[in-house]
Each structure stands twice: as structure tokens, then as C-alpha cells.
N, C-alpha and C. Protein backbone atom coordinates (compact mmCIF):
# COMPACT_ATOMS: atom_id res chain seq x y z
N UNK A 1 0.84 -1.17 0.00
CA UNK A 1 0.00 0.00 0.00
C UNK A 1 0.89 1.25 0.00
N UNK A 2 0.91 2.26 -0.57
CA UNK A 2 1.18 3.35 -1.34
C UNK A 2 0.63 4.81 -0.39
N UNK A 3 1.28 5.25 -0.02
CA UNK A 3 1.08 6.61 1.09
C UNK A 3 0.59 7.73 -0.02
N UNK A 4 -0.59 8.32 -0.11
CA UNK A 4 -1.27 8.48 -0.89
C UNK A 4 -0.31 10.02 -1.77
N UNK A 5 0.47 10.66 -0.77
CA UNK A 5 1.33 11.76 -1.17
C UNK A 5 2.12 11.22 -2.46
N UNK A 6 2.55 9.91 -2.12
CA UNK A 6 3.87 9.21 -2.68
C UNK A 6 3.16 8.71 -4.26
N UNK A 7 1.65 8.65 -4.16
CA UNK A 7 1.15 8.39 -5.48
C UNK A 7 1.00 9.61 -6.45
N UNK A 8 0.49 10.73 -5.39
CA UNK A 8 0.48 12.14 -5.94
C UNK A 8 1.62 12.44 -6.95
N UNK A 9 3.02 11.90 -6.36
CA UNK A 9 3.98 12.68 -6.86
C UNK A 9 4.23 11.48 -7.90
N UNK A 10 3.87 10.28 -8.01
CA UNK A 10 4.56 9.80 -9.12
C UNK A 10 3.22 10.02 -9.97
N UNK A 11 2.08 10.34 -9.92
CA UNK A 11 1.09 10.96 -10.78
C UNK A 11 1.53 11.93 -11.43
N UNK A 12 1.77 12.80 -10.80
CA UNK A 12 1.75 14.23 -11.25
C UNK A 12 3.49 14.86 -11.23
N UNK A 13 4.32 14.71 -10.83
CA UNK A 13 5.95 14.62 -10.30
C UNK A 13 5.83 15.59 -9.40
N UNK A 14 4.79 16.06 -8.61
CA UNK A 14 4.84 16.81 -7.68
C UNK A 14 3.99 16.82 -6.29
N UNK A 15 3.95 17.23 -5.01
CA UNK A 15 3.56 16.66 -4.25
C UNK A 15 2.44 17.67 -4.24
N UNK A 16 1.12 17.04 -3.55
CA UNK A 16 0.11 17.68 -3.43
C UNK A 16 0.07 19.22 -2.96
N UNK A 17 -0.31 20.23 -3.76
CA UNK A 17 -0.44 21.75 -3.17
C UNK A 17 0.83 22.46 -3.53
N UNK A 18 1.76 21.42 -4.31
CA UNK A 18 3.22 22.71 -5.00
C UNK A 18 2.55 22.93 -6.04
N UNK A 19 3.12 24.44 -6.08
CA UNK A 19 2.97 25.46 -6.84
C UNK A 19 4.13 25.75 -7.90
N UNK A 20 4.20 24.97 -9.30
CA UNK A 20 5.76 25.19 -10.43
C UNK A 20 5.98 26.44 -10.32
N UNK A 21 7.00 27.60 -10.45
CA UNK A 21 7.27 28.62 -9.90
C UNK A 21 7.40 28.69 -11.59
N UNK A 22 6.91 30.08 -11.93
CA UNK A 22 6.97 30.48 -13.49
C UNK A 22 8.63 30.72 -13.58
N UNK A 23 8.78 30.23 -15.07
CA UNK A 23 10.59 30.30 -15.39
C UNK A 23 10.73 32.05 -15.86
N UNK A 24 11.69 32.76 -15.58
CA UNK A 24 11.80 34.32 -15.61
C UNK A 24 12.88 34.37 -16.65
N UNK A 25 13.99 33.21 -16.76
CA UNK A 25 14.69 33.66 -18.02
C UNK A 25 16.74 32.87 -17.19
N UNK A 26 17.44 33.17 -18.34
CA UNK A 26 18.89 32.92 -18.12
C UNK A 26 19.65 34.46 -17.21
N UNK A 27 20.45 33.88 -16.07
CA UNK A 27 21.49 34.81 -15.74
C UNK A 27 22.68 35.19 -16.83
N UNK A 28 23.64 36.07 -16.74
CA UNK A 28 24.79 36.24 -17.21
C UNK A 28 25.58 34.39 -17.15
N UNK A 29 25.73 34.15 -16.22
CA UNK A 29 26.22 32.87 -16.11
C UNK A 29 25.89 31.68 -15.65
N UNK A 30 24.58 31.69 -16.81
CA UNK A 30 24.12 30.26 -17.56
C UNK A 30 22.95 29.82 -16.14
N UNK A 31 22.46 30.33 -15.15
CA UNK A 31 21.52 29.80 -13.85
C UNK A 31 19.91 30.17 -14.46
N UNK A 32 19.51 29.11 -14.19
CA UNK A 32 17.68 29.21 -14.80
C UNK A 32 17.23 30.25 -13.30
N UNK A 33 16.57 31.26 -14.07
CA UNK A 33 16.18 32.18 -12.98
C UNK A 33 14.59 31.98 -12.85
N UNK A 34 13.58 31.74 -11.76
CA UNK A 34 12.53 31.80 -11.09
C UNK A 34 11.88 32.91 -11.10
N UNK A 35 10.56 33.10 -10.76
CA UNK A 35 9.66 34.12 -10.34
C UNK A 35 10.02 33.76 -8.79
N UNK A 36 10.06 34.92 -7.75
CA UNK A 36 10.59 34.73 -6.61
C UNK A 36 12.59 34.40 -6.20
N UNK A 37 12.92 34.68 -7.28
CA UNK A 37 14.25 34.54 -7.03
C UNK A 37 14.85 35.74 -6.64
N UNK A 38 15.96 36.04 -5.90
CA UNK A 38 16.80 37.04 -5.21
C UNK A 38 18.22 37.08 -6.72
N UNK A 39 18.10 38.30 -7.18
CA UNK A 39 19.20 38.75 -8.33
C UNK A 39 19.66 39.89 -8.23
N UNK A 40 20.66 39.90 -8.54
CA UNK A 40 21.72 41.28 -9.25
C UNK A 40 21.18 41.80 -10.15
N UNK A 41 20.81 43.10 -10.57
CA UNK A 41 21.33 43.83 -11.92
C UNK A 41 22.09 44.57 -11.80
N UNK A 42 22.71 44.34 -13.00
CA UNK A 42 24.03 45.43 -13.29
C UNK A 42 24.30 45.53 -14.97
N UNK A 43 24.26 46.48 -15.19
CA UNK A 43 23.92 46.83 -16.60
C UNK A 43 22.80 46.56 -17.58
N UNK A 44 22.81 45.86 -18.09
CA UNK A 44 21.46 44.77 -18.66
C UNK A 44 21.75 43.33 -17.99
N UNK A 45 22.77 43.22 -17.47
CA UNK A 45 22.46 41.49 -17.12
C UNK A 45 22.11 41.32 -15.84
N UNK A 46 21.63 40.19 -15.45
CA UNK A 46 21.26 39.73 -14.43
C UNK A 46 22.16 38.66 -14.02
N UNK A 47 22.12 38.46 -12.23
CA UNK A 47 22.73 37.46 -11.72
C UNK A 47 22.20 36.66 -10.62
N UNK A 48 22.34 35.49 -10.75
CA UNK A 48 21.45 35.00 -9.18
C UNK A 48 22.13 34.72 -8.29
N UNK A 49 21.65 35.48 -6.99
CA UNK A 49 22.36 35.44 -5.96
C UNK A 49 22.79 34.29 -4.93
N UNK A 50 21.87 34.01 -5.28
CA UNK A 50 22.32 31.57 -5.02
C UNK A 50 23.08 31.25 -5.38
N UNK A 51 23.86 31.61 -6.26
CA UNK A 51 24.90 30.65 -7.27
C UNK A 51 26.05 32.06 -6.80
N UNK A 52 26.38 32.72 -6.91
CA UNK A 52 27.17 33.58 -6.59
C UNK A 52 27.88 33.41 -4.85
N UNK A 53 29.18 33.27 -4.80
CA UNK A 53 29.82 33.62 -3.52
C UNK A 53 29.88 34.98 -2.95
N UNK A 54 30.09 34.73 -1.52
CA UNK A 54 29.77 36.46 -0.92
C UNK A 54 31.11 37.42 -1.91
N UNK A 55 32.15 36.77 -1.91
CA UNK A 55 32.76 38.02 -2.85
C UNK A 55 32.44 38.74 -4.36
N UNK A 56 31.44 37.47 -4.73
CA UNK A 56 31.09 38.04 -5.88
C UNK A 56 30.16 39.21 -5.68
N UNK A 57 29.38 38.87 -4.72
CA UNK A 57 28.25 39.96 -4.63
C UNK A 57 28.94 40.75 -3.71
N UNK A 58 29.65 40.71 -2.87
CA UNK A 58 30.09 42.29 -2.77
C UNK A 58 31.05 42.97 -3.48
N UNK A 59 31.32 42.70 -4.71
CA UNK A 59 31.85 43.03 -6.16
C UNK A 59 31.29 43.40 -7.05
N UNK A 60 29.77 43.00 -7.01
CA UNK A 60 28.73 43.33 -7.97
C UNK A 60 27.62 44.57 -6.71
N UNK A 61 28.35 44.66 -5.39
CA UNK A 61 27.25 45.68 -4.63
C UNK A 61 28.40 47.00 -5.15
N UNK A 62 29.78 46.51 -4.86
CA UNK A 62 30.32 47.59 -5.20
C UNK A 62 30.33 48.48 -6.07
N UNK A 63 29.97 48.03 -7.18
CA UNK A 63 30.06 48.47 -8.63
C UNK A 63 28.74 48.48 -8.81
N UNK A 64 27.80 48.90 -8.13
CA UNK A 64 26.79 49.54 -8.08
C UNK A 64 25.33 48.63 -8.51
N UNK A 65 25.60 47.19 -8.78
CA UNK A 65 24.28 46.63 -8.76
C UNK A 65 23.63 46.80 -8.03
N UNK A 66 22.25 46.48 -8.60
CA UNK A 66 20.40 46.99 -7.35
C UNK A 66 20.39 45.36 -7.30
N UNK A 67 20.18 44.90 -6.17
CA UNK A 67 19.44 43.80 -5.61
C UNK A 67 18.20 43.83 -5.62
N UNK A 68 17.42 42.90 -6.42
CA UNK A 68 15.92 42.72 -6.49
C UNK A 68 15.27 40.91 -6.34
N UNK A 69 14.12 41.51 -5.96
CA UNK A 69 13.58 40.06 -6.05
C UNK A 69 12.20 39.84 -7.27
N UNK A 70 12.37 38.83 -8.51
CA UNK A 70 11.89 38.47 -9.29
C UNK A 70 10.47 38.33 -9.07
């Protein structure tokens, strides 16, 4: 017998009540960016701040990127 969540997700590949988060597009370096994701801009490109180490982003605060959330 089959825990009824565990059927959900091999039904559907997701567990009852997730919500797929709409896809928003590519960073500068190659990261699938989310609706609800935390990013850099800086110039026209974007960066996600997940994938980035603290020196990067305080390299990209320095040089004047806006921190936003998607």
C-alpha cells in the first residue's frame, strides 16, 4: 500500500499543493532564474544570488548593482 502523497507525486511529479514557480529567463552565467528569485542587476544582465559567492556579490554591490527580487 502506497502513502497516498507518494502516489500524488509519481502521478503528477509533484507533491500535493506545489505550486511550479513560473521560469523568468537565463542569468549572465548560464543559472535558470525563477519568479521569486533574489538577483543582481548590473547593466542589462542579471545574476542569481544563489549561485554567486559572498565576494562576488560584494563586487557586484560595489560596482553599483540593485538587488531585487523576481
Amino acid at each position: 500500500m502506497d502513502h497516498p502523497m507518494i502516489k500524488e507525486i509519481e502521478r503528477t511529479g509533484y507533491p500535493a499543493g506545489y505550486e511550479e514557480r513560473r521560469y523568468y529567463g537565463i542569468d549572465a552565467l548560464g543559472n535558470d532564474v525563477y519568479e521569486g528569485d533574489e538577483i543582481f542587476v548590473y547593466e542589462d544582465d542579471i545574476y542569481l544570488i544563489d549561485d554567486l559567492s559572498y565576494r562576488e556579490e560584494e563586487i557586484l554591490e560595489n560596482c553599483g548593482a540593485e538587488r531585487r527580487i523576481v
